[in-house]
N, C-alpha and C. Protein backbone atom coordinates (compact mmCIF):
# COMPACT_ATOMS: atom_id res chain seq x y z
N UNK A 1 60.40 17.03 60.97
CA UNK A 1 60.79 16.43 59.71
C UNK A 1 60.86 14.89 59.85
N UNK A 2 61.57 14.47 60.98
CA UNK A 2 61.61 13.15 61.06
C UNK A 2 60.32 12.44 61.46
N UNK A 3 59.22 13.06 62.31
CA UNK A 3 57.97 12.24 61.82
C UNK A 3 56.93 12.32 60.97
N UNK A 4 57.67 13.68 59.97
CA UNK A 4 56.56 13.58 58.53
C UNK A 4 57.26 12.31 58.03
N UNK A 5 58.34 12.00 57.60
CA UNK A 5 58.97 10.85 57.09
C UNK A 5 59.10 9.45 57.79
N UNK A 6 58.25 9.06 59.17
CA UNK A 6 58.07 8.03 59.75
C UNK A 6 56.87 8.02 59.01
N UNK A 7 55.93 9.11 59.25
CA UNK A 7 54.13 8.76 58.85
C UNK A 7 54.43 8.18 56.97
N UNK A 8 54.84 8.69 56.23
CA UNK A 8 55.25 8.57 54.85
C UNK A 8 55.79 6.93 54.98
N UNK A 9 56.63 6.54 55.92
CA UNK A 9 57.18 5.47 55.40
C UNK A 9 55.94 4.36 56.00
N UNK A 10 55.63 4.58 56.95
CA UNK A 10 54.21 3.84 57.48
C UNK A 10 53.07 4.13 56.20
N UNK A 11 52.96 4.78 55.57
CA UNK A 11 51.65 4.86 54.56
C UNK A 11 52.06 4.10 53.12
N UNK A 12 53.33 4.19 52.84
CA UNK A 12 53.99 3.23 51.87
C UNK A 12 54.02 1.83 52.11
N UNK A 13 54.41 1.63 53.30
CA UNK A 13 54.43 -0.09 53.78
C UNK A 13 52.84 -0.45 53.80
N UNK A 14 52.24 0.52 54.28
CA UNK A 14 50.75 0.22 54.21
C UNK A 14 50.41 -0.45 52.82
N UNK A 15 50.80 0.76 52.10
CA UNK A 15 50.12 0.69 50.71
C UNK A 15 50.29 -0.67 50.12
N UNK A 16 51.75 -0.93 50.15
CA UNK A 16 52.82 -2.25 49.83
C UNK A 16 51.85 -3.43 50.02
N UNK A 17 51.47 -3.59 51.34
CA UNK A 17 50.99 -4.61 52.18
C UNK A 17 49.95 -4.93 51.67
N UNK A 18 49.02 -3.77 51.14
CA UNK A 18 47.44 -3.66 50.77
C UNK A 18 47.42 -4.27 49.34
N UNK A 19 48.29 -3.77 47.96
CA UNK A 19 48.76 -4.32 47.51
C UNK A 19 48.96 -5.64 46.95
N UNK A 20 49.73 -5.76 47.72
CA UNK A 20 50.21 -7.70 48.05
C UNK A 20 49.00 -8.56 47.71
N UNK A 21 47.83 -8.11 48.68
CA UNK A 21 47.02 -8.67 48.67
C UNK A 21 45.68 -8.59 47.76
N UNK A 22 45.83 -8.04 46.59
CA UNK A 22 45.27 -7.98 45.26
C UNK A 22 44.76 -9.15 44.65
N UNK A 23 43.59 -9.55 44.63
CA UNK A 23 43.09 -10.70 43.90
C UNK A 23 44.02 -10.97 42.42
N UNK A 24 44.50 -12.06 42.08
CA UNK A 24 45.08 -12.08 40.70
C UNK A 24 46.89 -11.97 41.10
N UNK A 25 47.82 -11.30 41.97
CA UNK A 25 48.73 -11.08 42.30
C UNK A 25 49.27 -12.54 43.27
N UNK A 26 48.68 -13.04 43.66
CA UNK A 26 49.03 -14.50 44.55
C UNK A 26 50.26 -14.93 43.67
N UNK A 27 51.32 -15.31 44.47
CA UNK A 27 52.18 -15.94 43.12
C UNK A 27 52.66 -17.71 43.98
N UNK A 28 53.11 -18.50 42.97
CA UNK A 28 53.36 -20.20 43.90
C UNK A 28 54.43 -19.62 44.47
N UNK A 29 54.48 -20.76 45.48
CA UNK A 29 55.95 -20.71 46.19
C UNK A 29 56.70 -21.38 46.04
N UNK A 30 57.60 -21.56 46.29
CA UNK A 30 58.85 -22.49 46.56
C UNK A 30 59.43 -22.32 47.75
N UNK A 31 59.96 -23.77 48.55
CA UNK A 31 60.85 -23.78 49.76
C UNK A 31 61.97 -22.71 49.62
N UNK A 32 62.21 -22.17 50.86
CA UNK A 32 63.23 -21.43 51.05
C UNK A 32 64.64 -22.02 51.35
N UNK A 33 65.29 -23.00 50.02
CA UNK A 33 66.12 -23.56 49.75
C UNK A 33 66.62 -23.45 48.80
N UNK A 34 68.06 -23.97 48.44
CA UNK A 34 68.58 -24.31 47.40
C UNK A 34 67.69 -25.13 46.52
N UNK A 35 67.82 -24.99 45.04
CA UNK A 35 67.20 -25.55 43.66
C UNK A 35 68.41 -26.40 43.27
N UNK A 36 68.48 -27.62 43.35
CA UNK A 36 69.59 -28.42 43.04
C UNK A 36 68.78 -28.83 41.40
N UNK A 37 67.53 -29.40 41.15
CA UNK A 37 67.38 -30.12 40.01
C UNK A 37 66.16 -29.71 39.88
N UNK A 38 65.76 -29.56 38.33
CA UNK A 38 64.39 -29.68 37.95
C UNK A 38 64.29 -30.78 36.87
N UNK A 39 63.41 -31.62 37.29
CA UNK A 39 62.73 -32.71 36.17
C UNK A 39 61.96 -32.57 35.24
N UNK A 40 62.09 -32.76 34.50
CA UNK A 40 60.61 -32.67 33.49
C UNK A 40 60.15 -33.86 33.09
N UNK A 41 59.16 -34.14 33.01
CA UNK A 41 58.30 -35.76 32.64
C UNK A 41 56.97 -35.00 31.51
N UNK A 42 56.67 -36.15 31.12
CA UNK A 42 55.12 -36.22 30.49
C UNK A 42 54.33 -36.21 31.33
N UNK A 43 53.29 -35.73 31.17
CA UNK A 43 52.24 -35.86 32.11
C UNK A 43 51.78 -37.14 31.65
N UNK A 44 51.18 -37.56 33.07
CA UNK A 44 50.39 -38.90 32.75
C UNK A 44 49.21 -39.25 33.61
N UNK A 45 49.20 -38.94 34.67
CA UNK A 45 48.34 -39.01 35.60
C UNK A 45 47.93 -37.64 36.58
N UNK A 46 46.80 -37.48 37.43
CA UNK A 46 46.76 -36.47 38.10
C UNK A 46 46.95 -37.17 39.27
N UNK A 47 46.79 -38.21 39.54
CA UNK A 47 47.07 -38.92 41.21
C UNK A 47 48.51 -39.12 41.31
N UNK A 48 49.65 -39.06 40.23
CA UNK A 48 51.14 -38.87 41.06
C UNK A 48 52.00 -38.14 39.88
N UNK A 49 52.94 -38.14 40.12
CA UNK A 49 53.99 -37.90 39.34
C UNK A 49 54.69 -38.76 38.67
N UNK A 50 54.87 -38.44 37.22
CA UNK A 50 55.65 -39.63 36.26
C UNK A 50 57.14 -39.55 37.03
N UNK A 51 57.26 -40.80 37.21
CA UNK A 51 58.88 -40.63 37.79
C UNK A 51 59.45 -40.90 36.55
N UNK A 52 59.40 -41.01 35.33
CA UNK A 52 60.48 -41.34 34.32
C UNK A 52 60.74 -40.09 33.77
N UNK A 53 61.79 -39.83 33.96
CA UNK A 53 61.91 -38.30 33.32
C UNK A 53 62.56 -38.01 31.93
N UNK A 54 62.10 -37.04 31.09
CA UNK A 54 62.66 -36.57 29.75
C UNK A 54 63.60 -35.90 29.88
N UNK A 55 63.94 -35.00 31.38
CA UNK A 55 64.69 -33.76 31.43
C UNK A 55 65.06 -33.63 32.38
N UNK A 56 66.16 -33.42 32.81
CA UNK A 56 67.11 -33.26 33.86
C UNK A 56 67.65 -32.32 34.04
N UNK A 57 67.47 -30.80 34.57
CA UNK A 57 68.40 -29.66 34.30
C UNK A 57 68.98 -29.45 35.67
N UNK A 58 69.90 -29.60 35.42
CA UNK A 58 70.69 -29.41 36.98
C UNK A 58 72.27 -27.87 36.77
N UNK A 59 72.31 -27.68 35.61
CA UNK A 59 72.69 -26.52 35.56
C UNK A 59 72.34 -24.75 35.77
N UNK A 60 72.88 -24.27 36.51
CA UNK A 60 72.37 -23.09 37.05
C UNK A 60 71.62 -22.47 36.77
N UNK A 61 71.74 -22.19 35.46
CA UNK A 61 70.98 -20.82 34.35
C UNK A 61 69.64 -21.63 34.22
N UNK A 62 69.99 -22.95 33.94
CA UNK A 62 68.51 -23.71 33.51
C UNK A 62 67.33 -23.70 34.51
N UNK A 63 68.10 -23.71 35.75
CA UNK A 63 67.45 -24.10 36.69
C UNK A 63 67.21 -23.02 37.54
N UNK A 64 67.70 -22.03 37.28
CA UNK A 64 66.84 -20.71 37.53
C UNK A 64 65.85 -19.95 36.26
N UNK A 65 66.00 -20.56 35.31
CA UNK A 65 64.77 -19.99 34.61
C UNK A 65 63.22 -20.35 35.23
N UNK A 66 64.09 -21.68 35.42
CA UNK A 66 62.34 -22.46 36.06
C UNK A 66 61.73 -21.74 37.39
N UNK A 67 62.78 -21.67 38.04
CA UNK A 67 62.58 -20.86 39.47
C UNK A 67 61.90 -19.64 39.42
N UNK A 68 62.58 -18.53 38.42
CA UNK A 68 61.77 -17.44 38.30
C UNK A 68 60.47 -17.99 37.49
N UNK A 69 60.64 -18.61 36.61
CA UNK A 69 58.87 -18.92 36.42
C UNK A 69 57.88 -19.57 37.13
N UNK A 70 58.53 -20.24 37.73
CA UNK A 70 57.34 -20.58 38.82
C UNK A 70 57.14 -19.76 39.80
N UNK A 71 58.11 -18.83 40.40
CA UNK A 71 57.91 -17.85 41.44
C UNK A 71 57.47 -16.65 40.96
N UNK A 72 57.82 -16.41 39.40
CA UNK A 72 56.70 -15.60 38.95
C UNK A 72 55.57 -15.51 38.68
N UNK A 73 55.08 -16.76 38.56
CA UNK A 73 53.57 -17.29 37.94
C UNK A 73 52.33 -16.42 39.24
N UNK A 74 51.29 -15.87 38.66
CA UNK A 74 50.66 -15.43 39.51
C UNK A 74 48.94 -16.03 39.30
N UNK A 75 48.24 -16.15 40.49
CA UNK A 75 47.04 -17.12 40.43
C UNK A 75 46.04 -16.59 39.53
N UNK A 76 45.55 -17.69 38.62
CA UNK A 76 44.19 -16.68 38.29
C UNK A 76 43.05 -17.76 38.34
N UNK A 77 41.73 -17.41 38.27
CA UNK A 77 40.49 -18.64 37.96
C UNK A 77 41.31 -19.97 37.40
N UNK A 78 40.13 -20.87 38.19
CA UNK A 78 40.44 -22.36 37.20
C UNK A 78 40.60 -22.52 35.87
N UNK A 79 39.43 -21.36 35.44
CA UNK A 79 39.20 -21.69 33.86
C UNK A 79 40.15 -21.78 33.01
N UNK A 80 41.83 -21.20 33.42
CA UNK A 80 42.94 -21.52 32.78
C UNK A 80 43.30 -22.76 32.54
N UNK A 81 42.70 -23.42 33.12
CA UNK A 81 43.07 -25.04 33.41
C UNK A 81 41.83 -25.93 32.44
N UNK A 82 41.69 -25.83 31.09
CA UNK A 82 41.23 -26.42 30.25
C UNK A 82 41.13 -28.23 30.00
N UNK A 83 42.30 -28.59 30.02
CA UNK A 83 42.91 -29.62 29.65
C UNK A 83 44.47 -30.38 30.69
N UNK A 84 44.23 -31.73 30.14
CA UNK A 84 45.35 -32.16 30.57
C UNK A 84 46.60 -31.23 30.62
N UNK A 85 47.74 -31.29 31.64
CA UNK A 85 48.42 -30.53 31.42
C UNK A 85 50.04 -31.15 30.30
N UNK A 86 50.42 -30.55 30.25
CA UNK A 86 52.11 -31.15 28.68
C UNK A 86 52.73 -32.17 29.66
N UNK A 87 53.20 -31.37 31.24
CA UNK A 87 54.56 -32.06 31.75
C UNK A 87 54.12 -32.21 33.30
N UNK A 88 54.93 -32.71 33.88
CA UNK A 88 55.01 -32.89 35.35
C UNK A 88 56.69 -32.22 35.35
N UNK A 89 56.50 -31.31 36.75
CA UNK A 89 57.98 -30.52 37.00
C UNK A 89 58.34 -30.95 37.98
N UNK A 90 58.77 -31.49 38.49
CA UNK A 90 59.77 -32.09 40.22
C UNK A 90 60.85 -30.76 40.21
N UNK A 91 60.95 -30.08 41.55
CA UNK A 91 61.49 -28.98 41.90
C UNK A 91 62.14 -29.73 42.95
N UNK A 92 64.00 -30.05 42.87
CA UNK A 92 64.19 -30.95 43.81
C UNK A 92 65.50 -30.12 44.76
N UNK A 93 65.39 -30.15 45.81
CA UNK A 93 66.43 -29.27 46.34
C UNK A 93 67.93 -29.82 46.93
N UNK A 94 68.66 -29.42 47.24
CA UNK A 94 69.64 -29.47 47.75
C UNK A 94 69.93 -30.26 49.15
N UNK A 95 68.86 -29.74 50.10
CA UNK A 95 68.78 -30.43 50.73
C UNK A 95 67.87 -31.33 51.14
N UNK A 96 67.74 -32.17 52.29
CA UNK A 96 66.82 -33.36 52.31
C UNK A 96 65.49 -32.97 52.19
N UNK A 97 65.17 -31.63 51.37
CA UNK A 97 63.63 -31.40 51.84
C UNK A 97 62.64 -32.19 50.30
N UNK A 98 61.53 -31.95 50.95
CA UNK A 98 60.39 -32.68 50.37
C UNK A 98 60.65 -32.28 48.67
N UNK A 99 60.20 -33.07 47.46
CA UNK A 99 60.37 -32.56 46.43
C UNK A 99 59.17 -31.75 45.99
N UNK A 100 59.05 -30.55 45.06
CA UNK A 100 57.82 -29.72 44.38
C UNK A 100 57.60 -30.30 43.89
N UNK A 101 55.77 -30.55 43.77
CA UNK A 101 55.32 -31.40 42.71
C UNK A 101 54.62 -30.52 41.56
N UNK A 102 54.74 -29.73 40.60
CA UNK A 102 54.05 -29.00 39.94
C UNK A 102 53.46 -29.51 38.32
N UNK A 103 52.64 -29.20 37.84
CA UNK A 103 51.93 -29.70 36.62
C UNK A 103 52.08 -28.39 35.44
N UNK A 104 52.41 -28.52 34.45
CA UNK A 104 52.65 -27.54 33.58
C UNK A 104 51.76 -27.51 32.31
N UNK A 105 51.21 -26.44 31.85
CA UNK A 105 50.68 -26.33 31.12
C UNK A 105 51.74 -25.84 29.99
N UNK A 106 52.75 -26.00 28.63
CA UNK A 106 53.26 -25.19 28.07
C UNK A 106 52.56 -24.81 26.88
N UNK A 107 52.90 -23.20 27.55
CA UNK A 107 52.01 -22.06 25.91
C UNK A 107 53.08 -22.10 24.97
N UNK A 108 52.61 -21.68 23.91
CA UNK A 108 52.96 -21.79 22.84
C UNK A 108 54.12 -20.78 22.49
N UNK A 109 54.91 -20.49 21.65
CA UNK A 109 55.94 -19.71 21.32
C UNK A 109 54.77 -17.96 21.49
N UNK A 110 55.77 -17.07 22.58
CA UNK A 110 55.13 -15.73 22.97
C UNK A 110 53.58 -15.71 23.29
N UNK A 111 52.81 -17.12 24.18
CA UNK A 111 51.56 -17.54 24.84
C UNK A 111 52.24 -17.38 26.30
N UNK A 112 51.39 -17.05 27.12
CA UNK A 112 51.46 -17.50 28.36
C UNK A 112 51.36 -19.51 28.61
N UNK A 113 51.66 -19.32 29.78
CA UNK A 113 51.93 -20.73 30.03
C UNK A 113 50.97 -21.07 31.34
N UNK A 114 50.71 -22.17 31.84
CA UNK A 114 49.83 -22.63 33.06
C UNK A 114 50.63 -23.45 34.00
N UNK A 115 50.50 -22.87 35.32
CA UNK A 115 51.38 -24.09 36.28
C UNK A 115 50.18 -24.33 37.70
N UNK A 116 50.36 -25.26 38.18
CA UNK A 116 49.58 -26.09 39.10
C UNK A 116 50.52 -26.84 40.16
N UNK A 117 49.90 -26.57 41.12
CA UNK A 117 50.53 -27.60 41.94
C UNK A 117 50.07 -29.10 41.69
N UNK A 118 51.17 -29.67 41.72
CA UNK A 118 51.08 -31.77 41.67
C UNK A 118 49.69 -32.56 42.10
N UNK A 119 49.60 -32.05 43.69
CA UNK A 119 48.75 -32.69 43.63
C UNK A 119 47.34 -32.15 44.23
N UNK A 120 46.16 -32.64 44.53
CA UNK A 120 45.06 -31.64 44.67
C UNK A 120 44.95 -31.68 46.28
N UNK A 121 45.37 -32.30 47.11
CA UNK A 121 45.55 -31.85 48.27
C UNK A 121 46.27 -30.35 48.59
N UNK A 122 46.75 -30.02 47.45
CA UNK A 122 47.48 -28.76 47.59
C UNK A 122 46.77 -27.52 47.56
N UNK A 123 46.10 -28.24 46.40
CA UNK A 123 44.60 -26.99 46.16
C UNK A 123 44.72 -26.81 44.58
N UNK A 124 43.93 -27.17 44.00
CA UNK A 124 43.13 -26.56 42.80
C UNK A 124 43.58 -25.16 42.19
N UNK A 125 43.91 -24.47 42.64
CA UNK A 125 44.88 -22.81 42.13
C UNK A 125 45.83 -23.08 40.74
N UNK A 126 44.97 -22.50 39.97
CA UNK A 126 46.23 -21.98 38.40
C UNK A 126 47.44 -21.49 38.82
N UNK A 127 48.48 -21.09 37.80
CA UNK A 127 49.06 -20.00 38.11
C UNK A 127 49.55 -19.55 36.80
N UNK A 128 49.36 -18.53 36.12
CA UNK A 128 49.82 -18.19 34.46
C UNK A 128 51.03 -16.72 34.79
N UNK A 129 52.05 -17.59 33.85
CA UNK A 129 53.40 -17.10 33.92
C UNK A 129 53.40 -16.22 32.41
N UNK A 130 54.27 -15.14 32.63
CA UNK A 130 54.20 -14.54 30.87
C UNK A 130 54.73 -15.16 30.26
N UNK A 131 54.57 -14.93 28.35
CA UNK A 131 55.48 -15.07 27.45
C UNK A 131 56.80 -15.19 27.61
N UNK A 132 57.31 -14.45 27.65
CA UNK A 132 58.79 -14.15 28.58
C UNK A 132 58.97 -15.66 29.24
N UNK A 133 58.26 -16.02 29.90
CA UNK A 133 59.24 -16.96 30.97
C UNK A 133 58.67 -18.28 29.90
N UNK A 134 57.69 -18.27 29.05
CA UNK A 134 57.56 -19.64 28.61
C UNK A 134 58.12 -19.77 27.43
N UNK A 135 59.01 -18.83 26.31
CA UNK A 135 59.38 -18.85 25.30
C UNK A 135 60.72 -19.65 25.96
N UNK A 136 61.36 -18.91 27.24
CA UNK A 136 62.70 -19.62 28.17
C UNK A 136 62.26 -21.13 28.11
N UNK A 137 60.96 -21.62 28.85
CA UNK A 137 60.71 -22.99 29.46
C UNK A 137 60.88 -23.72 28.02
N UNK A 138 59.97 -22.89 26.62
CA UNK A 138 60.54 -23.66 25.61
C UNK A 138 61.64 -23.93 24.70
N UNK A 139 62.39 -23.13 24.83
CA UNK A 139 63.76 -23.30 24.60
C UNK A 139 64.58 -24.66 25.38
N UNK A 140 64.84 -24.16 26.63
CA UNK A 140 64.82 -25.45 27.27
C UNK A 140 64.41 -26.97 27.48
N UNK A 141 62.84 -27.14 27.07
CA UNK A 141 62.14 -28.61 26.91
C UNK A 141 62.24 -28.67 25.74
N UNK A 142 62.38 -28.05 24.81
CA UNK A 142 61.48 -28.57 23.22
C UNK A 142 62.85 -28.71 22.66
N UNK A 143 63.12 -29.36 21.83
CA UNK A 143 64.22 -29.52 20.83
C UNK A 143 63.96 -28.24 19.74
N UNK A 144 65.02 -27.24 19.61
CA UNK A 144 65.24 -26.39 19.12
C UNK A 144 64.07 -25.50 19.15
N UNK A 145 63.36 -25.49 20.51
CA UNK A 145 62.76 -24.14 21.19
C UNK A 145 61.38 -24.43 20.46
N UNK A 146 60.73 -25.53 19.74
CA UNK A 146 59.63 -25.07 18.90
C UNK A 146 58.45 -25.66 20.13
């Protein structure tokens, strides 16, 4: 009994693993740190980040919406990547580590949304987050969610 249920748990982790690695399923990362602040700016350039910022969320709830949306966002083709993107996101942590540089595309009320890493040394990779997490991002950036 106990090694029908070793082979079972070995064919599940398998499966898991195999899985994972599904074209389209890639999701961004984030440091394995504390989320002290997220910025929001205009976009303005693709060679840096606007340091003047519109948005400052340094409260919990706020600043885990962003977290699950960016750690939810999963990769797909460039072709998501049409146009300039709305915002620049600074993902800034707690501790002395490096800041996230990410580029945001925001969809529209119940649209998916587009996120990018900052800068292209990072790599060229989309990442489209659901409805769900961008109706949150617009609530949060837009004055009265529109």
């Amino acid at each position: 009994m106990k090694r029908l249920l070793m082979i079972m748990m070995l064919y599940i982790t398998a499966l898991l693993v195999g899985c994972d690695k599904e074209p389209g399923w890639e999701t961004m990362q984030l440091l394995d740190e504390q989320v002290a602040e997220i910025r929001i700016s205009a976009f303005e350039t693709w060679d840096e980040m606007n340091g003047d910022p519109l948005l400052s969320f340094k409260d919990e709830k706020a600043v885990i919406a962003f977290e699950e949306a960016i750690l939810a966002a999963r990769k797909k083709p460039d072709d998501a990547k049409r146009t300039d993107p709305n915002y620049d996101v600074m993902v800034i942590y707690a501790q002395q580590s490096p800041i996230h540089a990410i580029k945001l595309w925001l969809g529209e009320e119940g649209q998916e949304s587009v996120f990018s890493y900052g800068f292209k040394d990072w790599g060229e990779d989309v990442y489209v987050v659901s409805a769900k997490h961008t109706d949150r991002m617009r609530e949060l950036i837009l004055p009265e969610g529109r």
